[in-house]
C-alpha atoms as a PDB file:
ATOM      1  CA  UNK A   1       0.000   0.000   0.000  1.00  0.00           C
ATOM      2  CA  UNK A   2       1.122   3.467  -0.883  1.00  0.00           C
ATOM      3  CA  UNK A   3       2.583   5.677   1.908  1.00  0.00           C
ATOM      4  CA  UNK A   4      -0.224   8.751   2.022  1.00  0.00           C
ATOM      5  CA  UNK A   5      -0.251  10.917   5.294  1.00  0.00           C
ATOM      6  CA  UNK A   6      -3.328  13.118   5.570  1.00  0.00           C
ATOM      7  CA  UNK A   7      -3.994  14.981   8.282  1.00  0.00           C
ATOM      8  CA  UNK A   8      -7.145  17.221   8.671  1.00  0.00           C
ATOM      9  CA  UNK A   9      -7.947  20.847   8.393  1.00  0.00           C
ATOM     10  CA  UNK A  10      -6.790  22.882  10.713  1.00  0.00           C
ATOM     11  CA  UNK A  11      -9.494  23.622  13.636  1.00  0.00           C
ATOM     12  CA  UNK A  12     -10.706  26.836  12.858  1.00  0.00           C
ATOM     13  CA  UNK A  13     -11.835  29.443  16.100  1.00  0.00           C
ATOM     14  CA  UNK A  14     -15.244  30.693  16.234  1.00  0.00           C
ATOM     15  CA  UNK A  15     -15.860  34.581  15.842  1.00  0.00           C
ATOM     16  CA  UNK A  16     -18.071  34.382  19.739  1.00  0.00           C
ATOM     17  CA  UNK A  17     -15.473  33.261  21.910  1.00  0.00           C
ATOM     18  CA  UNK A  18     -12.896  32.411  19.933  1.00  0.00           C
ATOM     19  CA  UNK A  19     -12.182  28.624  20.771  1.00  0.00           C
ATOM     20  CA  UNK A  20     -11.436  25.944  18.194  1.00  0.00           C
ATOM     21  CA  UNK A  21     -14.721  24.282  17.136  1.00  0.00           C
ATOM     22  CA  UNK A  22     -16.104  20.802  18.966  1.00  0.00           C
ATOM     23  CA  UNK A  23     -15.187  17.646  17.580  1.00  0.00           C
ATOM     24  CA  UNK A  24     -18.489  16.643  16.486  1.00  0.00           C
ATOM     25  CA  UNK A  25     -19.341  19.910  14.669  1.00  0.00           C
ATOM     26  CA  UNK A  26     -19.881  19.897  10.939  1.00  0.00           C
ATOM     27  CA  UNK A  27     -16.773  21.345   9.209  1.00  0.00           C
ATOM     28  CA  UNK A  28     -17.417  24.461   7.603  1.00  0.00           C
ATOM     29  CA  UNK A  29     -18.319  24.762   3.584  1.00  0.00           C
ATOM     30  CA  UNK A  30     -14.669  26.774   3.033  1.00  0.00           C
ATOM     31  CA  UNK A  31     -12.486  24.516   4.893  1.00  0.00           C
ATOM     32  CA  UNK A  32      -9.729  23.201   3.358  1.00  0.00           C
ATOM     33  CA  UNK A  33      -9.274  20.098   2.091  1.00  0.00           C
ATOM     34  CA  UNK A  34      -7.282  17.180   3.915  1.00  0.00           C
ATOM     35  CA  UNK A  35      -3.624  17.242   3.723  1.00  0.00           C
ATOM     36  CA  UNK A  36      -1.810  14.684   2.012  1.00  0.00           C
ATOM     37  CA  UNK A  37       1.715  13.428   1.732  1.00  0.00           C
ATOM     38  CA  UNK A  38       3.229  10.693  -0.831  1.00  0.00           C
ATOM     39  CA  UNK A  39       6.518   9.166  -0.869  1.00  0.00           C
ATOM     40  CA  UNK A  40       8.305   9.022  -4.003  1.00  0.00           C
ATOM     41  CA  UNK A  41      11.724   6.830  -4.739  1.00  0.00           C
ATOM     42  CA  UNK A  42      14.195   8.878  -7.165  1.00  0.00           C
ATOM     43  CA  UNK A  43      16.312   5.356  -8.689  1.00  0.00           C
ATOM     44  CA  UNK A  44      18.765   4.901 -10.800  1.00  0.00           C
ATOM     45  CA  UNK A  45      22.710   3.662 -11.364  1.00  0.00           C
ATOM     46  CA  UNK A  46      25.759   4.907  -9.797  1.00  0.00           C
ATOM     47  CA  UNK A  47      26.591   9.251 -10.812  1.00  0.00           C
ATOM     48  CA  UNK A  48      23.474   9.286 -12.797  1.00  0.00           C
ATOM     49  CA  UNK A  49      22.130  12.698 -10.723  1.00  0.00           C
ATOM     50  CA  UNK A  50      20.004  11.460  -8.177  1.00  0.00           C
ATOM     51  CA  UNK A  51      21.121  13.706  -5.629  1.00  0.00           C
ATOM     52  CA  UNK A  52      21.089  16.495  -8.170  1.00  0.00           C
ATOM     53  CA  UNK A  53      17.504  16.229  -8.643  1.00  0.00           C
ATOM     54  CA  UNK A  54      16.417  15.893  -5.351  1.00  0.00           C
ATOM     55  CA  UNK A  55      18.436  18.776  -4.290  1.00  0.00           C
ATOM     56  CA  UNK A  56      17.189  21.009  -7.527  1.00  0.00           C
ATOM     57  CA  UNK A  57      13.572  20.225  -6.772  1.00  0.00           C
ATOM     58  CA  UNK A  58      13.182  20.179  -3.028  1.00  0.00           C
ATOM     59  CA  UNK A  59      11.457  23.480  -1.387  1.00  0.00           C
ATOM     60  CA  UNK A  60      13.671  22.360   1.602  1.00  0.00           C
ATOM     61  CA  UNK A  61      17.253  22.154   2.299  1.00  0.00           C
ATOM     62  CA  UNK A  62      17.749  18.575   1.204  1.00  0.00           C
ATOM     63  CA  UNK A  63      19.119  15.926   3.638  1.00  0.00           C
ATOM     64  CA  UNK A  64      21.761  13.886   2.211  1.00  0.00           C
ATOM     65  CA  UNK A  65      24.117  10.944   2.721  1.00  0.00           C
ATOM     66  CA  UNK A  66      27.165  11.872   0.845  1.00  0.00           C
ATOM     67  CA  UNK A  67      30.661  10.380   1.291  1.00  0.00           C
ATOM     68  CA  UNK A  68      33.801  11.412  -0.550  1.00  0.00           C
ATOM     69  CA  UNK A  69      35.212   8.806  -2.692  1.00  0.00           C
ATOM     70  CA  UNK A  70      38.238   7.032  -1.575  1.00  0.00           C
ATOM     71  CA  UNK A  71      41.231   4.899  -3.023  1.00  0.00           C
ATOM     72  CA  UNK A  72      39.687   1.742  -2.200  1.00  0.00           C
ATOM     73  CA  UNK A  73      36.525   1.899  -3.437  1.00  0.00           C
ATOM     74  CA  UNK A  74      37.809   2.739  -6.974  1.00  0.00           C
ATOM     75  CA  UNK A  75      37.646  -1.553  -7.881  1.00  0.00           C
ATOM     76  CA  UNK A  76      34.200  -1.570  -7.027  1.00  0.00           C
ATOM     77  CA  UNK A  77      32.838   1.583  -8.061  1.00  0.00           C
ATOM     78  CA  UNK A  78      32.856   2.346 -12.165  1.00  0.00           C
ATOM     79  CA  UNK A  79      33.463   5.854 -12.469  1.00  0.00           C
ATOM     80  CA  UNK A  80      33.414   5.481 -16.578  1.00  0.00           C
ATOM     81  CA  UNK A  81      31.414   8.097 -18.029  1.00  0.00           C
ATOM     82  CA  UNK A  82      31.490   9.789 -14.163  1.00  0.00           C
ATOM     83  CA  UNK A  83      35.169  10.562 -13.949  1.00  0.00           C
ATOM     84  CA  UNK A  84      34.725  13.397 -12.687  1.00  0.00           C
ATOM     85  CA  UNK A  85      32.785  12.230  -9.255  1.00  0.00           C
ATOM     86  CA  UNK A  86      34.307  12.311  -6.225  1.00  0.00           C
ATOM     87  CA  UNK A  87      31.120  11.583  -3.524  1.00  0.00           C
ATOM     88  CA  UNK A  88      28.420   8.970  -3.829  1.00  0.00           C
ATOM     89  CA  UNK A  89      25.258   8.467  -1.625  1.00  0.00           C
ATOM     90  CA  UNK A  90      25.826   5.984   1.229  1.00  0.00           C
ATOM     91  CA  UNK A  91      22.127   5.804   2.567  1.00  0.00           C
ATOM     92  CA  UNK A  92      19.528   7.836   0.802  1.00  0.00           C
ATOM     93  CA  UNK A  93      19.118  11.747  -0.345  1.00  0.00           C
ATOM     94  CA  UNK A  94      15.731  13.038   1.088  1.00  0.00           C
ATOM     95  CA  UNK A  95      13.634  16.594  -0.365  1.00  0.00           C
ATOM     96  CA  UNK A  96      10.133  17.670  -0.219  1.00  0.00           C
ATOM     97  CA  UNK A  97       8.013  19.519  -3.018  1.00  0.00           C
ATOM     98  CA  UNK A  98       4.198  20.825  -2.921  1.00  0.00           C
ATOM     99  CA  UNK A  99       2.583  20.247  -6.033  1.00  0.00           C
ATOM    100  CA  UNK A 100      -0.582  22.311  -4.853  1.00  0.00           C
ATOM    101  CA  UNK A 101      -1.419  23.338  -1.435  1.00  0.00           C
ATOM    102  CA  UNK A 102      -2.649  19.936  -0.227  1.00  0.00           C
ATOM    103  CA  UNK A 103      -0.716  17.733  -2.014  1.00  0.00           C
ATOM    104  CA  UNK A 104       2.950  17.510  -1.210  1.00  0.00           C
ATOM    105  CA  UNK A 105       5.827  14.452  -2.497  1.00  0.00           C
ATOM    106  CA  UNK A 106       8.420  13.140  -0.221  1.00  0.00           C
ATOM    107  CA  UNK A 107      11.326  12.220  -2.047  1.00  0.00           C
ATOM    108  CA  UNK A 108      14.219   9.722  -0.818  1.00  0.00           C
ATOM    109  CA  UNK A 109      16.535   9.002  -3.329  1.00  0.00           C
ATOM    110  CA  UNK A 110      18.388   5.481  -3.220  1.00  0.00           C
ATOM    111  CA  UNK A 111      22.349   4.514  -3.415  1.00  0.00           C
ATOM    112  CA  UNK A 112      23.009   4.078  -6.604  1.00  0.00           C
ATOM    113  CA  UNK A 113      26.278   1.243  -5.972  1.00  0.00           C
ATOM    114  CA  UNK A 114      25.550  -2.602  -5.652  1.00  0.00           C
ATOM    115  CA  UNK A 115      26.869  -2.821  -2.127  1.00  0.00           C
ATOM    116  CA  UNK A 116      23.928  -0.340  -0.943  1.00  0.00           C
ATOM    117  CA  UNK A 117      20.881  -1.785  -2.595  1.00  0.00           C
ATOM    118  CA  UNK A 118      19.959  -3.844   0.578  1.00  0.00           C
ATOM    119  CA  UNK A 119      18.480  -0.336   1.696  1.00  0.00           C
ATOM    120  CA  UNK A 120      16.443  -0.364  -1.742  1.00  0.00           C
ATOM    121  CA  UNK A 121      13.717  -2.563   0.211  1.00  0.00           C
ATOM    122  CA  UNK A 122      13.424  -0.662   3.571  1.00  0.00           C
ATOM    123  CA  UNK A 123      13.370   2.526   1.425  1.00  0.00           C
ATOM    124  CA  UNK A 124      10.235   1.261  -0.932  1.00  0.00           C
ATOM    125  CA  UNK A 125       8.234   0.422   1.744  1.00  0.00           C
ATOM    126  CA  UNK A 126       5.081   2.234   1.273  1.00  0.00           C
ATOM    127  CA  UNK A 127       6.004   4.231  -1.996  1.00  0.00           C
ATOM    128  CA  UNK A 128       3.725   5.382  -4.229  1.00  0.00           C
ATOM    129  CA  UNK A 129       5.713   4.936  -7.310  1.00  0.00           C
ATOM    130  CA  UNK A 130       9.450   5.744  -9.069  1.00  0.00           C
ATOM    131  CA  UNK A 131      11.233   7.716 -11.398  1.00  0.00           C
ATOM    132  CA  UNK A 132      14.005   5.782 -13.055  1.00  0.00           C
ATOM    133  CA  UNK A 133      17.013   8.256 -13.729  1.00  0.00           C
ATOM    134  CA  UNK A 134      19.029   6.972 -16.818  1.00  0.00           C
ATOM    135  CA  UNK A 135      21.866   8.095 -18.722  1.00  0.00           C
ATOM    136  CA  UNK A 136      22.027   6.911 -22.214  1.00  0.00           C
ATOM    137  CA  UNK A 137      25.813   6.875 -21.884  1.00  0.00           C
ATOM    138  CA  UNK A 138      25.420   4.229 -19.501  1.00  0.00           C
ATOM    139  CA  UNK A 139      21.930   2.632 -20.018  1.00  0.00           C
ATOM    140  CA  UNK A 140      22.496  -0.633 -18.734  1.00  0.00           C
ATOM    141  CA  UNK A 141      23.282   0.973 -15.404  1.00  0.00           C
ATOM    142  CA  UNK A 142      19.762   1.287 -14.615  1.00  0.00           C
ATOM    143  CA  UNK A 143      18.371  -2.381 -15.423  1.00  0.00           C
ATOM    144  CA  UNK A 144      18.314  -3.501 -12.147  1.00  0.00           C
ATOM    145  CA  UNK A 145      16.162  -0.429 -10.702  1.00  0.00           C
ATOM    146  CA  UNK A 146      13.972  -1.023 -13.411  1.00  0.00           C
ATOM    147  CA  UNK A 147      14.034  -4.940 -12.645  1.00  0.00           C
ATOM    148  CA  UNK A 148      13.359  -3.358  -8.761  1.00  0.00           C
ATOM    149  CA  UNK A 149      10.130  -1.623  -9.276  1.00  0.00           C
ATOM    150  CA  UNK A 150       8.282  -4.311 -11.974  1.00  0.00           C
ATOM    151  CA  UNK A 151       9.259  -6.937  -9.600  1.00  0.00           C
ATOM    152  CA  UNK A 152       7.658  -5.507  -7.033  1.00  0.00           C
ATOM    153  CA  UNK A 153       4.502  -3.663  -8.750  1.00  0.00           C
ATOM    154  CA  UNK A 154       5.929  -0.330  -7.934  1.00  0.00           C
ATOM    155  CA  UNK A 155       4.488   2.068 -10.554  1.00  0.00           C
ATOM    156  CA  UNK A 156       7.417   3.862 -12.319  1.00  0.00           C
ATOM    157  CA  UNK A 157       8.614   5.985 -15.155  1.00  0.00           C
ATOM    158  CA  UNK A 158      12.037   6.605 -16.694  1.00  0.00           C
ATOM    159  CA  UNK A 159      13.827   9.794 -16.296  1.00  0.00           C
ATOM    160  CA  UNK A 160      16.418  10.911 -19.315  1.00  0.00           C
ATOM    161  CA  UNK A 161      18.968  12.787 -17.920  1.00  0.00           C
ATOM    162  CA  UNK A 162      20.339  14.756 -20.368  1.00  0.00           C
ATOM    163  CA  UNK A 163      23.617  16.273 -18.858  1.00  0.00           C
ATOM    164  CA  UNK A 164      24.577  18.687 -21.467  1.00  0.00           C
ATOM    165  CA  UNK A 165      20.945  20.024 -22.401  1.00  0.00           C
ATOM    166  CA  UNK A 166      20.565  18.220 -25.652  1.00  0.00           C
ATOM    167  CA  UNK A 167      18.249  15.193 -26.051  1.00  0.00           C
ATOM    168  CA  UNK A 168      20.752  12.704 -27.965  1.00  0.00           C
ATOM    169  CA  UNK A 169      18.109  10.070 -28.264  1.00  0.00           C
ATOM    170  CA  UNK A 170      14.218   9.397 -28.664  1.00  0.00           C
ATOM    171  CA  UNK A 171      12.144   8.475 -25.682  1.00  0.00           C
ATOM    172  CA  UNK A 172      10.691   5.738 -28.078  1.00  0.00           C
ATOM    173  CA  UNK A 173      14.129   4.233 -28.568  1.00  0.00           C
ATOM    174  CA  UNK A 174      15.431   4.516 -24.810  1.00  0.00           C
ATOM    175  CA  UNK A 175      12.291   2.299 -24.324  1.00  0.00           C
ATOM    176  CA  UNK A 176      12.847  -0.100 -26.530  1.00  0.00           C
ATOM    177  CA  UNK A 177      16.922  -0.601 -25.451  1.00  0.00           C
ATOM    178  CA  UNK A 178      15.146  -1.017 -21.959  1.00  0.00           C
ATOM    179  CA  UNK A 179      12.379  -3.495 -23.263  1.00  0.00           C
ATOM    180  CA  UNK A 180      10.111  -1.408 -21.355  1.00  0.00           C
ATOM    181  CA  UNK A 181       6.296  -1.937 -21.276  1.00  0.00           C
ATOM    182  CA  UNK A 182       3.713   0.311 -23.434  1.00  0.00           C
ATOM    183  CA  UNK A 183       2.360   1.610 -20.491  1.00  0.00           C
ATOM    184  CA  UNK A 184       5.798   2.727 -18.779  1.00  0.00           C
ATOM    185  CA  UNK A 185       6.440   6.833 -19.689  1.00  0.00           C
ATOM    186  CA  UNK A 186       9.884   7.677 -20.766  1.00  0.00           C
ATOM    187  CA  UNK A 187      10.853  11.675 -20.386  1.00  0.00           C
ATOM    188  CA  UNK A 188      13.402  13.696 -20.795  1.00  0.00           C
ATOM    189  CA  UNK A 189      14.784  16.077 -18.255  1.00  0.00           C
ATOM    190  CA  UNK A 190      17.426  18.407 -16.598  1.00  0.00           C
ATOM    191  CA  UNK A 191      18.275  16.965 -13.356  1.00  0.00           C
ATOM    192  CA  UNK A 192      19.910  20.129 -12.429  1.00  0.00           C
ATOM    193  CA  UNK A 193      16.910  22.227 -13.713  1.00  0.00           C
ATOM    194  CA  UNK A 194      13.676  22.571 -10.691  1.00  0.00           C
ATOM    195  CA  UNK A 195      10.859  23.403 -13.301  1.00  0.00           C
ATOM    196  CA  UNK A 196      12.141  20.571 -15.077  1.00  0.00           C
ATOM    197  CA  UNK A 197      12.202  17.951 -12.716  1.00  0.00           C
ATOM    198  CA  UNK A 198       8.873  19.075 -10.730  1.00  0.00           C
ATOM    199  CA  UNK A 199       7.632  18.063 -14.591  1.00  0.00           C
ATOM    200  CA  UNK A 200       8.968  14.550 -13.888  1.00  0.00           C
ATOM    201  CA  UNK A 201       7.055  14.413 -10.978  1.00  0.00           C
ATOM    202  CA  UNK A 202       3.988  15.385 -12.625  1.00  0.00           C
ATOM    203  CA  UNK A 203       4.402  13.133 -14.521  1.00  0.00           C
ATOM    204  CA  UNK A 204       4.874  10.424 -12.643  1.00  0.00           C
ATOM    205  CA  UNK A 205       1.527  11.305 -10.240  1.00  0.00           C
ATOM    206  CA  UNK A 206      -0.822  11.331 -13.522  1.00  0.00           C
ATOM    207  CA  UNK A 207       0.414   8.048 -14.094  1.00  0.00           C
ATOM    208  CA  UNK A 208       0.044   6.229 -11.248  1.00  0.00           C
ATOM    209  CA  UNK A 209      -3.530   7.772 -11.177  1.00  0.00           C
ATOM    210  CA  UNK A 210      -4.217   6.553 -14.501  1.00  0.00           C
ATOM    211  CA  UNK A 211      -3.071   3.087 -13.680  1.00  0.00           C
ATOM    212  CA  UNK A 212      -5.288   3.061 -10.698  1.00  0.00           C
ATOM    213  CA  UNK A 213      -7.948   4.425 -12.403  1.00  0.00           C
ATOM    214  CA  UNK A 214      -7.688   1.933 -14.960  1.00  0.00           C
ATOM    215  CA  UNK A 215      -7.662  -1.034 -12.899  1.00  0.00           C
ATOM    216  CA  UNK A 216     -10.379   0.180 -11.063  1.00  0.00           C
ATOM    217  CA  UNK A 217     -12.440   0.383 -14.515  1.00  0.00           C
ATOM    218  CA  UNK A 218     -11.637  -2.999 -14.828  1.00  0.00           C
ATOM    219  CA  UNK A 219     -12.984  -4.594 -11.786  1.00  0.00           C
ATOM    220  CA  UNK A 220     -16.048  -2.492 -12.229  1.00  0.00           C
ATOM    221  CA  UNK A 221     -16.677  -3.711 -15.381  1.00  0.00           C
END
């Protein structure tokens, strides 16, 4: 089930005497709708701008696990195509963003190297869906988060990163190389740009309401 925190509207004081309504009373006709929270998972392979997008997008100060880069993890981490790295993500990168006033997405972004995705599980646990960060120069890289979320039924979409600005390939084609279904959105993006990635987000939210929208046609018909 999909992590979504509500909480109600504010008790609002009475004009008389200026206490908070009684529990029982009938809300009043312009009180604001219920609050609601949903976690979000921001995926993808090792230097592929996870943090970068959670930090570009989040209306907070973003809490991150970051770690410089040492000697000995050079044989196990593949800094080809990433030279230029020197930190990587140890637990998780965490951000928030309000898509309207009572709907806001919490966004924990997972390690992207092999020796960290036993936190993948703990971290999915009540998500409502993904996005899938790729980098065509290292596409493979982000087979197993897509393996991840199908496994699992996590509702997800793939994120192009496209580091210099330019879109070097079709989203059609980047779903193909990932033998991705017809359902599963492919988009291109900045991670480093907020208007960009809040699109993403978007993005993702209309689908998973369209899948559950769908499936819910389908058992009423």
């Amino acid at each position: 089930m999909a992590f979504a925190h509500s909480e109600p509207p504010t008790a609002r004081a009475t004009p008389a005497t200026g206490a908070a309504p009684t529990t029982g009373a009938a809300p009043a006709a312009d009180a604001p709708p219920a609050f609601t929270a949903l976690k979000i998972l921001i995926a993808g392979g090792f230097g592929v701008g996870k943090t970068t997008l959670v930090g570009a997008v989040s209306e907070i100060r973003p809490l991150t696990t970051e770690e410089d880069l040492t000697e000995v993890s050079r044989p196990v981490d593949d800094l080809s195509g990433v030279e230029t790295k020197t930190t990587t993500t140890v637990a998780m990168d965490f951000g928030r963003i309000s898509l309207r006033d009572d709907l806001a997405l919490y966004l924990f972004g997972t390690p992207g190297q092999h020796r960290f995705w036993f936190a993948w599980d703990e971290l999915a646990t009540g998500a409502l869906g993904a996005v899938v960060l790729a980098d065509t120069r290292r596409l493979t890289d982000c087979f197993p988060a897509v393996d991840f979320f199908e496994d699992r039924g996590i509702p997800f979409l793939v994120a192009v990163n496209c580091f210099d600005g330019v879109a070097s390939h079709r989203p059609e084609s980047i779903s193909g190389a990932l033998d991705l279904g017809p359902d599963t959105p492919v988009v291109l993006c900045d991670a480093r740009d907020r208007e960009s990635c809040k699109q993403v987000l978007v993005a993702l939210v209309e689908h998973v309401v369209a899948g559950e929208l769908a499936v819910a046609a389908t058992a009423g018909g």
